[in-house]
PDB file of N, CA and C in Angstrom:
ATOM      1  N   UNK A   1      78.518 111.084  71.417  1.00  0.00           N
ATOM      2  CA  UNK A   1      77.702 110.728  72.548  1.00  0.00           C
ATOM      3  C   UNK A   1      77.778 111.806  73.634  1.00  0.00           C
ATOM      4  N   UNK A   2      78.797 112.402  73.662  1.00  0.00           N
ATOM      5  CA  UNK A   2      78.946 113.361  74.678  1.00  0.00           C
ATOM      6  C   UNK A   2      78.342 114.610  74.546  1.00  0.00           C
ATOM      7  N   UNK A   3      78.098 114.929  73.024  1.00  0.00           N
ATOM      8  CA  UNK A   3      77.443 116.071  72.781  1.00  0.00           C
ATOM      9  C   UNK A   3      75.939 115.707  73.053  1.00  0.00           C
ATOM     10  N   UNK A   4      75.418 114.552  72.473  1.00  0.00           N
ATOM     11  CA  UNK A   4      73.721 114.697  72.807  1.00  0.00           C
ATOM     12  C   UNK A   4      73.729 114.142  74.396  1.00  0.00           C
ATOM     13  N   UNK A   5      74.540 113.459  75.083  1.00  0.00           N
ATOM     14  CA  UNK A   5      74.267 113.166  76.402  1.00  0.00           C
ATOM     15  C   UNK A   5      74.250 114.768  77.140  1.00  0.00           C
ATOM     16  N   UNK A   6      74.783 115.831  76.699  1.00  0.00           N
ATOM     17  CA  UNK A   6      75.375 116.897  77.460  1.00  0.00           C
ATOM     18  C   UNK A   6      73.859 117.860  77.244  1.00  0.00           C
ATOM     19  N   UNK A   7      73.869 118.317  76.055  1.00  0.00           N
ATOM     20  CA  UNK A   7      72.432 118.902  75.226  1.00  0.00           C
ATOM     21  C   UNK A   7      71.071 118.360  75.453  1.00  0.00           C
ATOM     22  N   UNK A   8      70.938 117.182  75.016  1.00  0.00           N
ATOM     23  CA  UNK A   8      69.762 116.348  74.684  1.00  0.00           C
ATOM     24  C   UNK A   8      69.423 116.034  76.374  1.00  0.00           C
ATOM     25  N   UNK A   9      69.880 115.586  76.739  1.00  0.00           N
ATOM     26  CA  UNK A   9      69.871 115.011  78.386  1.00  0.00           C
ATOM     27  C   UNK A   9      70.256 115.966  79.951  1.00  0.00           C
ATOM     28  N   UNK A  10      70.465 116.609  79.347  1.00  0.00           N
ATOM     29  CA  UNK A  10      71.346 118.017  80.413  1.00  0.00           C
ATOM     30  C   UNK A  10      72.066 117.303  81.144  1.00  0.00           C
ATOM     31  N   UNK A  11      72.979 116.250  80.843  1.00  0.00           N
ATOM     32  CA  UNK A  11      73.689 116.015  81.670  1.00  0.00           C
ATOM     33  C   UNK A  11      75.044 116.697  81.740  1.00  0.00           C
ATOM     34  N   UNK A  12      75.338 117.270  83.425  1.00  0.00           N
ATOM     35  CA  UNK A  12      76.648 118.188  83.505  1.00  0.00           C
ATOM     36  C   UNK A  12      78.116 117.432  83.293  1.00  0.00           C
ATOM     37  N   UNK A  13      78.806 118.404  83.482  1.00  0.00           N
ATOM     38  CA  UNK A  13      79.917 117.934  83.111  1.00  0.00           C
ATOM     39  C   UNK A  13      80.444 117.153  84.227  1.00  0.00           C
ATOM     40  N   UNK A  14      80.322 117.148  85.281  1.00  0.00           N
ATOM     41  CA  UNK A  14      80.763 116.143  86.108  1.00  0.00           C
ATOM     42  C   UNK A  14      80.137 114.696  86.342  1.00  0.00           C
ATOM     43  N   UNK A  15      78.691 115.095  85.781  1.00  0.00           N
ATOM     44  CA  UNK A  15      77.898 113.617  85.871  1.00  0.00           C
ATOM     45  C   UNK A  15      78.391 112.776  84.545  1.00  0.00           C
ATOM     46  N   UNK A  16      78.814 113.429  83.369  1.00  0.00           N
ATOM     47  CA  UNK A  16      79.228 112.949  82.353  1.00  0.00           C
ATOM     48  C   UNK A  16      80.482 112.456  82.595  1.00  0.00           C
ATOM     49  N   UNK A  17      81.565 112.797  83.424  1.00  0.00           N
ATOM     50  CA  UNK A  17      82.859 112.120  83.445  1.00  0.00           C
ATOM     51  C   UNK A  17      82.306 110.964  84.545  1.00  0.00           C
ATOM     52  N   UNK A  18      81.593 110.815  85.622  1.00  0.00           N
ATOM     53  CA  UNK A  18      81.576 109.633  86.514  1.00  0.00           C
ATOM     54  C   UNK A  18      80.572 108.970  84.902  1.00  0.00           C
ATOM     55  N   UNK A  19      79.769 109.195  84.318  1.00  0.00           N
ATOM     56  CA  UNK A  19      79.157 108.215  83.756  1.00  0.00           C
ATOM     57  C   UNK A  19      80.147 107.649  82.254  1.00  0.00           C
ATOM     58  N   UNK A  20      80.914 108.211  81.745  1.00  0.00           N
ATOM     59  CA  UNK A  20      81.819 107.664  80.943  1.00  0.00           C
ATOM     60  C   UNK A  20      82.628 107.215  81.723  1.00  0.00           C
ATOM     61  N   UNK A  21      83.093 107.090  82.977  1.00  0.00           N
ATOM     62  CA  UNK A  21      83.955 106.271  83.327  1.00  0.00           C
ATOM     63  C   UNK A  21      83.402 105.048  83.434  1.00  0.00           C
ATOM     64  N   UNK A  22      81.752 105.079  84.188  1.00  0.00           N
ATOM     65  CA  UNK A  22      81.050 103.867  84.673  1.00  0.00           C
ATOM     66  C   UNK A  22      80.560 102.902  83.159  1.00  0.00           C
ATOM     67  N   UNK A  23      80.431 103.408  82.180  1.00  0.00           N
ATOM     68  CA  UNK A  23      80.037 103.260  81.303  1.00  0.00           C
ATOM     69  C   UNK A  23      80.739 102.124  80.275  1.00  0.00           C
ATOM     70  N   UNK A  24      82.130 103.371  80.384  1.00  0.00           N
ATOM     71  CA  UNK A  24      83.019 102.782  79.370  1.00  0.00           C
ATOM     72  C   UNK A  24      84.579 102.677  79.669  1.00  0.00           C
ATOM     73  N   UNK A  25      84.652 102.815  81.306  1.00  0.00           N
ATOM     74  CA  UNK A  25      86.037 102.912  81.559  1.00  0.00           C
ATOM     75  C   UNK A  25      86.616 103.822  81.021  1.00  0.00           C
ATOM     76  N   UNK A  26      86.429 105.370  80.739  1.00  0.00           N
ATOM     77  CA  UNK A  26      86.912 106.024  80.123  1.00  0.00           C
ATOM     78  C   UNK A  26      87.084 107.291  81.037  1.00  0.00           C
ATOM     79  N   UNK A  27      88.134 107.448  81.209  1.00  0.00           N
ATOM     80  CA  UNK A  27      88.953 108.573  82.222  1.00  0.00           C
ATOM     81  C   UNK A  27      89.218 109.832  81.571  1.00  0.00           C
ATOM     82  N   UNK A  28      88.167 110.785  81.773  1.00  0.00           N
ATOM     83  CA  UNK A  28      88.184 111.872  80.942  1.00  0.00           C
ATOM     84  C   UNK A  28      87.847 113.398  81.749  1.00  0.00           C
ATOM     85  N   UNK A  29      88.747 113.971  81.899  1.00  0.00           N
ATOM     86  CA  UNK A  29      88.042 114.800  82.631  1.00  0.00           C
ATOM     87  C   UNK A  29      87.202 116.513  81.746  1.00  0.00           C
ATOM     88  N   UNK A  30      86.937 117.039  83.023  1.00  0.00           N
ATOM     89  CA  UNK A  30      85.863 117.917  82.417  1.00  0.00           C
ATOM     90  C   UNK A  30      86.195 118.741  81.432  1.00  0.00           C
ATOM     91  N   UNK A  31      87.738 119.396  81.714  1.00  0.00           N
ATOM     92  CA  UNK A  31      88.031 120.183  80.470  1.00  0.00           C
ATOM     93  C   UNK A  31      88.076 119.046  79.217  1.00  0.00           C
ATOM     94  N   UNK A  32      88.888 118.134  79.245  1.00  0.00           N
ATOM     95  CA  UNK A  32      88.137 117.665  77.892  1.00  0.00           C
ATOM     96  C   UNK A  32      86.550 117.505  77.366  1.00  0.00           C
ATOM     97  N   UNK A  33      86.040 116.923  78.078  1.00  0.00           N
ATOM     98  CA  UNK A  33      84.595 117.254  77.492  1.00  0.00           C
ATOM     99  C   UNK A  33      84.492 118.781  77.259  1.00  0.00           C
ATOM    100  N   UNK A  34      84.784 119.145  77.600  1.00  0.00           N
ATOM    101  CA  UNK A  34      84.523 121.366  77.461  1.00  0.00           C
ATOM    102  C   UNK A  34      85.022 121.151  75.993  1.00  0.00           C
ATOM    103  N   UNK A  35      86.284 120.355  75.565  1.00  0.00           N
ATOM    104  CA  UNK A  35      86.768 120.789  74.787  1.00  0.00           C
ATOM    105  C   UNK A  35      86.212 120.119  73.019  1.00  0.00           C
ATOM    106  N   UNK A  36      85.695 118.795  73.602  1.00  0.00           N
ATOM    107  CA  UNK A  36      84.582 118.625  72.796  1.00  0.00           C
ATOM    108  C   UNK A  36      83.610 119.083  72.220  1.00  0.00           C
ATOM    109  N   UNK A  37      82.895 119.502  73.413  1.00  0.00           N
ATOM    110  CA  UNK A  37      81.575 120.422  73.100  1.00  0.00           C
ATOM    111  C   UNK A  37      81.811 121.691  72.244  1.00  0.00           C
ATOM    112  N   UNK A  38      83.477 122.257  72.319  1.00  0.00           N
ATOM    113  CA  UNK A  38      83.827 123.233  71.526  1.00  0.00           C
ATOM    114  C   UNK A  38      84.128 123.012  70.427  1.00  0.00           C
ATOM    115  N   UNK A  39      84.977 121.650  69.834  1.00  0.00           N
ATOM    116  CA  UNK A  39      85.022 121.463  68.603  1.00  0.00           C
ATOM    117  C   UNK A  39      84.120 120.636  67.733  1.00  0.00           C
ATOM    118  N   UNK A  40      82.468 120.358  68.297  1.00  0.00           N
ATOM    119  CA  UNK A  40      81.507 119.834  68.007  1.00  0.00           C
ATOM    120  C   UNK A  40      80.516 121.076  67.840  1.00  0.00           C
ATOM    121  N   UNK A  41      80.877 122.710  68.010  1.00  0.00           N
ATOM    122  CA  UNK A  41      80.073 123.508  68.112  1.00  0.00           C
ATOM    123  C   UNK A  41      79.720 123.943  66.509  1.00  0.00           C
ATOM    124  N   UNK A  42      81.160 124.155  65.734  1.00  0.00           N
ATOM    125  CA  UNK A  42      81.105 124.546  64.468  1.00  0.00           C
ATOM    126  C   UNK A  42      79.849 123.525  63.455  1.00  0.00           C
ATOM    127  N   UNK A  43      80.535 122.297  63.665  1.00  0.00           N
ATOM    128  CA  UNK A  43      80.140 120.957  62.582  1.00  0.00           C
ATOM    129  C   UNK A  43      78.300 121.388  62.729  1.00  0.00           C
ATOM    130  N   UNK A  44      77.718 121.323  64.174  1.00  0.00           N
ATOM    131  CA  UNK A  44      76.959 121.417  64.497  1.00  0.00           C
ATOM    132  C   UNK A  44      75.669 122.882  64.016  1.00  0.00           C
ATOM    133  N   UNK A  45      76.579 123.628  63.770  1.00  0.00           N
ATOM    134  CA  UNK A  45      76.024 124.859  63.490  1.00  0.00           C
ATOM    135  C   UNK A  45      75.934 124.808  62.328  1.00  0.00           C
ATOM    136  N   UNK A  46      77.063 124.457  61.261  1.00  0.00           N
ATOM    137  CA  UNK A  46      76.799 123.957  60.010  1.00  0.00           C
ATOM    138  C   UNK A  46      75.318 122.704  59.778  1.00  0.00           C
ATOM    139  N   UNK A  47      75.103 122.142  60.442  1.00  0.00           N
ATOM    140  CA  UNK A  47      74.137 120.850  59.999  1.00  0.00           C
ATOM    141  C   UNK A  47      72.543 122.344  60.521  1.00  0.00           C
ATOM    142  N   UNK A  48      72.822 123.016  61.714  1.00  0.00           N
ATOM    143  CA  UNK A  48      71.572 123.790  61.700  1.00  0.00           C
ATOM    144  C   UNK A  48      71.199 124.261  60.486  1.00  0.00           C
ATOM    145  N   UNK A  49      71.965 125.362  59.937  1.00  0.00           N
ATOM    146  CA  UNK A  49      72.050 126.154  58.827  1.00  0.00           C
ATOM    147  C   UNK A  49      71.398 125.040  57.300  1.00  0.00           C
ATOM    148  N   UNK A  50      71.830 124.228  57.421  1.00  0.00           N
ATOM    149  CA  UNK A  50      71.820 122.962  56.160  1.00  0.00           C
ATOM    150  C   UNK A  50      69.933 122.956  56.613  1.00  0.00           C
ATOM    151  N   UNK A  51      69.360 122.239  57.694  1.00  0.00           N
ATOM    152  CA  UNK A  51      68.305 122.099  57.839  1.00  0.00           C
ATOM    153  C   UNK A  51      67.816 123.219  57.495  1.00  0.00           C
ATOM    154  N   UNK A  52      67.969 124.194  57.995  1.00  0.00           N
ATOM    155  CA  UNK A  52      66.888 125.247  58.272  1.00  0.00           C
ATOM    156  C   UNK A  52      66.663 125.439  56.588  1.00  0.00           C
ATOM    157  N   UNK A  53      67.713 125.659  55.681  1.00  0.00           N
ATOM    158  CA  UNK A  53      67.372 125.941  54.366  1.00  0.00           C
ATOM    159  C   UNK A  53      66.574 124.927  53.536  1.00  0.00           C
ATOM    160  N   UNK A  54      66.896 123.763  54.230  1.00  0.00           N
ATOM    161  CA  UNK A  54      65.542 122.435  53.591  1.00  0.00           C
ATOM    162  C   UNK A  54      63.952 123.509  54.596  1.00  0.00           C
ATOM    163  N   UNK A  55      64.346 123.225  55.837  1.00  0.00           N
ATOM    164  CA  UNK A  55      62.816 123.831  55.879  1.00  0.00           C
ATOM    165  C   UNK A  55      62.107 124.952  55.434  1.00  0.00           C
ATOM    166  N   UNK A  56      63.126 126.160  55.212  1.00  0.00           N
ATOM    167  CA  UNK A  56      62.088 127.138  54.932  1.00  0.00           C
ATOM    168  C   UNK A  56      62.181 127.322  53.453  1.00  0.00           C
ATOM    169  N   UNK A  57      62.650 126.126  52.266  1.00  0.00           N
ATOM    170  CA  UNK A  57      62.597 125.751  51.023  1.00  0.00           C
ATOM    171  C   UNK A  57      61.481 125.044  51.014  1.00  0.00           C
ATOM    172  N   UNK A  58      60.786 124.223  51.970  1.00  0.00           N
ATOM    173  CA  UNK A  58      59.104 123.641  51.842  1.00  0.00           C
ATOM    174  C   UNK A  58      58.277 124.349  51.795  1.00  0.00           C
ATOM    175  N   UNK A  59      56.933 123.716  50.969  1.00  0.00           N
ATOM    176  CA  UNK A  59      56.774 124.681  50.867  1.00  0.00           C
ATOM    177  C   UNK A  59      55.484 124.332  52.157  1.00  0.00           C
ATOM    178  N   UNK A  60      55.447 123.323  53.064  1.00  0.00           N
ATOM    179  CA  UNK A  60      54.554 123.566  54.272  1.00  0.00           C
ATOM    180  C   UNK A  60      55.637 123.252  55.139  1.00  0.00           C
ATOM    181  N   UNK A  61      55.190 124.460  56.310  1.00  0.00           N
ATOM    182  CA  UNK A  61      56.910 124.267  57.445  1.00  0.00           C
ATOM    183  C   UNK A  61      55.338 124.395  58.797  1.00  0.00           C
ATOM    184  N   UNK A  62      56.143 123.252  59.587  1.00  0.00           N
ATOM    185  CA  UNK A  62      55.238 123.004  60.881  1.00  0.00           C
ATOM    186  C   UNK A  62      53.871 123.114  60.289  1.00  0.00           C
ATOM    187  N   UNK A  63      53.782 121.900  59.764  1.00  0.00           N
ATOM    188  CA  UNK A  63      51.788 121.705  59.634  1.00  0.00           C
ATOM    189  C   UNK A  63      52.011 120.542  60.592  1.00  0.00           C
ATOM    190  N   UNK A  64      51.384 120.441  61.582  1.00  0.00           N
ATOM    191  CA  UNK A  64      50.947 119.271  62.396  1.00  0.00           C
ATOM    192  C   UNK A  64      48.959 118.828  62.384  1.00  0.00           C
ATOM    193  N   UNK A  65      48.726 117.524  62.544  1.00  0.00           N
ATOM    194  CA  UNK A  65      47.855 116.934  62.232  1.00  0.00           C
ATOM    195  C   UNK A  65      47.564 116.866  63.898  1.00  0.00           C
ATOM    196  N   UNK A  66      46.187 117.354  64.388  1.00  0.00           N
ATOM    197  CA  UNK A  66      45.540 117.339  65.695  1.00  0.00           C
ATOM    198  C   UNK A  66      44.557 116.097  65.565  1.00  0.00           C
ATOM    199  N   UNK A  67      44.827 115.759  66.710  1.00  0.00           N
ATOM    200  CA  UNK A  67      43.903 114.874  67.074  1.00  0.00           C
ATOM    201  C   UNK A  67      42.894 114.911  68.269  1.00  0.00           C
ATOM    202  N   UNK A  68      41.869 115.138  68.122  1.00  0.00           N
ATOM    203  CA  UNK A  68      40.991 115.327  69.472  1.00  0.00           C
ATOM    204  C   UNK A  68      40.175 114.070  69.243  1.00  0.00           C
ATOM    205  N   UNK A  69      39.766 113.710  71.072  1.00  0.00           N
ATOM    206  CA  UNK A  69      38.306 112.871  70.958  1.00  0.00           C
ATOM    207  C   UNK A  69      38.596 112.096  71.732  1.00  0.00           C
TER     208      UNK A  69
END
């Protein structure tokens, strides 16, 4: 949660420790989240790499369907 709240949401590191506290009672401060985001960097880079070889193994990559009118 801390990685897509941090990424996905831009939420900083200080809004993330008042909101896991408010959240979940959870007393965490910023270097730990830092230290999360660091050992969530690898796993993460691995799952890119995994996708990207499904996508550019299709054999249509970004066809999107337009809609006008």
């Amino acid at each position: 949660m801390v990685v897509h709240l941090h990424y996905a949401h831009a939420i900083g590191m200080e809004r993330l420790v008042t909101l896991l506290d408010e959240l979940f009672s959870l007393s965490i401060s910023e270097g730990a989240i830092s230290n999360i985001l660091a050992r969530a960097r690898e796993p993460m880079l691995d799952a890119v790499a995994a996708i990207e070889t499904v996508v550019l193994a299709s054999p249509v990559i970004c066809s999107m369907r337009h809609r006008f009118g």
